[in-house]
N, C-alpha and C. Protein backbone atom coordinates (compact mmCIF):
# COMPACT_ATOMS: atom_id res chain seq x y z
N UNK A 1 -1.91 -7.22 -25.24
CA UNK A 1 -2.98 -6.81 -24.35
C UNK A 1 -2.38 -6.23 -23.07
N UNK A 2 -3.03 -5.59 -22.54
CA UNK A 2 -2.44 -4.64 -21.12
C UNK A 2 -2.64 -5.44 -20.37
N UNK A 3 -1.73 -5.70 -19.43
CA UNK A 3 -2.09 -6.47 -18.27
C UNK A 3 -2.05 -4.94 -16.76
N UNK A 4 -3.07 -5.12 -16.79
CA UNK A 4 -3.96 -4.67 -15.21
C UNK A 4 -3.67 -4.48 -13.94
N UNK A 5 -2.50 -5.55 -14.10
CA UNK A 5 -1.64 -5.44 -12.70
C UNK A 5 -0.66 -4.68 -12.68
N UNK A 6 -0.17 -3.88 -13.58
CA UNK A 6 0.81 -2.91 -13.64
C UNK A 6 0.56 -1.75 -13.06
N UNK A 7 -0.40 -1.59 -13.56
CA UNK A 7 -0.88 0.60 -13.03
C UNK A 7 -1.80 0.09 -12.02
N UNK A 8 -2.53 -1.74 -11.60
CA UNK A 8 -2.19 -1.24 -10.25
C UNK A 8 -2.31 -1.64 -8.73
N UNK A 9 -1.18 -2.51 -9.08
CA UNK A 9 0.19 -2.34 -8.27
C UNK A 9 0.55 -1.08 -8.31
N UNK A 10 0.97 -0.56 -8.96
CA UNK A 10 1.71 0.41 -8.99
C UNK A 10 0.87 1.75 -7.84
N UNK A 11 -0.18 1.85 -8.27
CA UNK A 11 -1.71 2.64 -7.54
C UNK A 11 -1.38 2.07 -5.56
N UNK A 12 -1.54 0.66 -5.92
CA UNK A 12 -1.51 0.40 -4.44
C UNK A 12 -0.33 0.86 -3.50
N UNK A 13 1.13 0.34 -4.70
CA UNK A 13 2.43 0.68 -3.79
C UNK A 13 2.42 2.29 -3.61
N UNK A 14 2.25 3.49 -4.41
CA UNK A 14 1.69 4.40 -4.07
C UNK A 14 1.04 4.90 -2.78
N UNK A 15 -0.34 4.81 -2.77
CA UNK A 15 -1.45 4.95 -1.68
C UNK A 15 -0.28 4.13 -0.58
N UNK A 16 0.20 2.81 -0.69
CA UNK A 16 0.22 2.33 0.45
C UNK A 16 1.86 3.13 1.08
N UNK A 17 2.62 3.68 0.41
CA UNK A 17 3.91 4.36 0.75
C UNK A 17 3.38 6.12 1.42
N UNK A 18 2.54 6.71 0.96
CA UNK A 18 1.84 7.72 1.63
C UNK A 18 0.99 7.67 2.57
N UNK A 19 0.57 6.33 2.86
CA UNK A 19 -0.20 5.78 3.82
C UNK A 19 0.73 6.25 5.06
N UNK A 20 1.60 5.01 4.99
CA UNK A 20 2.72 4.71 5.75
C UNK A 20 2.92 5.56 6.26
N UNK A 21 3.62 6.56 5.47
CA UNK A 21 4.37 7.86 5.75
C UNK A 21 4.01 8.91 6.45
N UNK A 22 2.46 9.07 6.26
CA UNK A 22 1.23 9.48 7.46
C UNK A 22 1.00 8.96 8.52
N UNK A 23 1.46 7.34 8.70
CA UNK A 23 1.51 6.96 10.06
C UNK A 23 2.53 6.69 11.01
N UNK A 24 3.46 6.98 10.07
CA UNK A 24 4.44 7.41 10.98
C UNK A 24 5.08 8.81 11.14
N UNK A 25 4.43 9.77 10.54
CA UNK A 25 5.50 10.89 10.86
C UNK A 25 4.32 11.89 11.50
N UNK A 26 2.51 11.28 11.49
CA UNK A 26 1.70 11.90 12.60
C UNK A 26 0.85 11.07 13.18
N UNK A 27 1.76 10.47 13.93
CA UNK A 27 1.52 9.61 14.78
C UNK A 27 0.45 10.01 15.67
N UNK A 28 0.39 11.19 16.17
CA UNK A 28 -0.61 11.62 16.96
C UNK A 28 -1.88 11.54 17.23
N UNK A 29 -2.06 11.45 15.34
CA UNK A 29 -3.51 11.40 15.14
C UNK A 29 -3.67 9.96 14.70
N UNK A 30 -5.00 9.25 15.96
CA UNK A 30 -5.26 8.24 15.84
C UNK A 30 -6.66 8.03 15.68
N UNK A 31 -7.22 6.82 15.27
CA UNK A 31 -8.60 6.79 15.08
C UNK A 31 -9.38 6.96 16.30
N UNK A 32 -11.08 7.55 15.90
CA UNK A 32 -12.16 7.71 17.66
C UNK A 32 -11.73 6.83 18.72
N UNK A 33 -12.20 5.56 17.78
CA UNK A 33 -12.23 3.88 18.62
C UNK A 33 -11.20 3.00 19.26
N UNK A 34 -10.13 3.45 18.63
CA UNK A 34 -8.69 2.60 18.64
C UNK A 34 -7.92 3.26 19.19
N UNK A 35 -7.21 2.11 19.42
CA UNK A 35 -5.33 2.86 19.97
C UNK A 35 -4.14 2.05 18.77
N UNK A 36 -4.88 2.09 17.67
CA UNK A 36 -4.34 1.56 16.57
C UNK A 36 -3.89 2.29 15.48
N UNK A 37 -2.81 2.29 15.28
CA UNK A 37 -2.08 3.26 14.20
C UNK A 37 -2.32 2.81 12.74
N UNK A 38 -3.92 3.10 12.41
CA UNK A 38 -4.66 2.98 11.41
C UNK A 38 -3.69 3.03 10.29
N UNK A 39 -3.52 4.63 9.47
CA UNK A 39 -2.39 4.81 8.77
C UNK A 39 -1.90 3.91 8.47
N UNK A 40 -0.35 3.78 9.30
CA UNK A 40 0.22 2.57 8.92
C UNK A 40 -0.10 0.99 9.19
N UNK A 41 -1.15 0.98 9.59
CA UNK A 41 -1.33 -0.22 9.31
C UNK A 41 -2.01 -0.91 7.81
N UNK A 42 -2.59 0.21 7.39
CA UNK A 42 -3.73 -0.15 6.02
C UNK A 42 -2.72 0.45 5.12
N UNK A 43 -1.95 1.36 5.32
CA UNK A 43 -0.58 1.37 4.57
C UNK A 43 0.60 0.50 3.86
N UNK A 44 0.84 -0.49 5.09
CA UNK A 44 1.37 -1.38 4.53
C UNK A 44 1.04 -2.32 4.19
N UNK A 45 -0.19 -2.35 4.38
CA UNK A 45 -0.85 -3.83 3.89
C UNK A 45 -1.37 -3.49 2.74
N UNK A 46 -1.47 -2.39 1.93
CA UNK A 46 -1.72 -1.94 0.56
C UNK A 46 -0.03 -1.78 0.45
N UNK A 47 0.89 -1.09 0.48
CA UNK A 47 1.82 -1.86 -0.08
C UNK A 47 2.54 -2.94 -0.74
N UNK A 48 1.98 -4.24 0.55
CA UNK A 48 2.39 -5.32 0.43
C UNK A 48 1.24 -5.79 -0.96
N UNK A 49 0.21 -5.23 -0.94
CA UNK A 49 -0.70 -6.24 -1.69
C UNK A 49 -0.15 -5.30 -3.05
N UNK A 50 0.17 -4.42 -3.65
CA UNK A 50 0.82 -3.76 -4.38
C UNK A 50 2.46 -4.15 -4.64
N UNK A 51 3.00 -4.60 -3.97
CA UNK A 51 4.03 -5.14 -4.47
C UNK A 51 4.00 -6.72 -5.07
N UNK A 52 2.89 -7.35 -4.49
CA UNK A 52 2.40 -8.78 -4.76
C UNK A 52 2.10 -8.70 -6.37
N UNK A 53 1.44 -7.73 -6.27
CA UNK A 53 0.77 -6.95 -7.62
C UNK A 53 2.01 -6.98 -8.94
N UNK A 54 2.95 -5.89 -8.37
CA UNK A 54 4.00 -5.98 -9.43
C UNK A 54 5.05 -7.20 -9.51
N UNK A 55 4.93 -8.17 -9.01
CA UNK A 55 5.31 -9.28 -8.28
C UNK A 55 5.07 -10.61 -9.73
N UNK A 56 3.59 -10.54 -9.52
CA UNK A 56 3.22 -11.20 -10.51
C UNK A 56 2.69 -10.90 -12.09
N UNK A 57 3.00 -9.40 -12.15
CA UNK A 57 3.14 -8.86 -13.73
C UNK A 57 4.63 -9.00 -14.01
N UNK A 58 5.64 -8.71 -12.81
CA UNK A 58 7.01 -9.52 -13.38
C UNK A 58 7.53 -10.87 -14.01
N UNK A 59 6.63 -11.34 -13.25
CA UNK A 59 6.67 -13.14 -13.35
C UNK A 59 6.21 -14.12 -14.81
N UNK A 60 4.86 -12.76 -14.96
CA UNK A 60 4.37 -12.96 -16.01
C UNK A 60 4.82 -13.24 -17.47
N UNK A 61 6.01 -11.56 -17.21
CA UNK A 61 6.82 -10.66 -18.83
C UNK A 61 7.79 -11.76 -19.03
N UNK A 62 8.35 -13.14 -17.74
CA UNK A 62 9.70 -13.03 -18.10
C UNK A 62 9.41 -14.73 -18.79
């Protein structure tokens, strides 16, 4: 059976590495409301939850 957490994790570490990479290399552009570097912040926290992801489909196989 497919396990689910593969493609995505994989989806999140994705989105969350282009996230990132948008918040730090245009920094400039920040949200209306904030002085918060949106981008990378929802970046790496989809990373992290994407690596958690492939984390525990590893844990799973072995």
């Amino acid at each position: 059976m497919l396990d689910l957490r593969i493609p995505t994790g994989l989806f999140f570490a994705a989105t969350g590495i282009i996230l990132s990479a948008m918040g730090v290399f245009a920094s400039s552009a920040r949200a209306a409301l904030s002085d918060a570097n949106v981008n990378l912040y929802s970046g790496l926290s989809m990373l992290l939850f994407g690596a958690f992801l492939l984390l525990l489909a590893y844990r799973k196989r072995s």
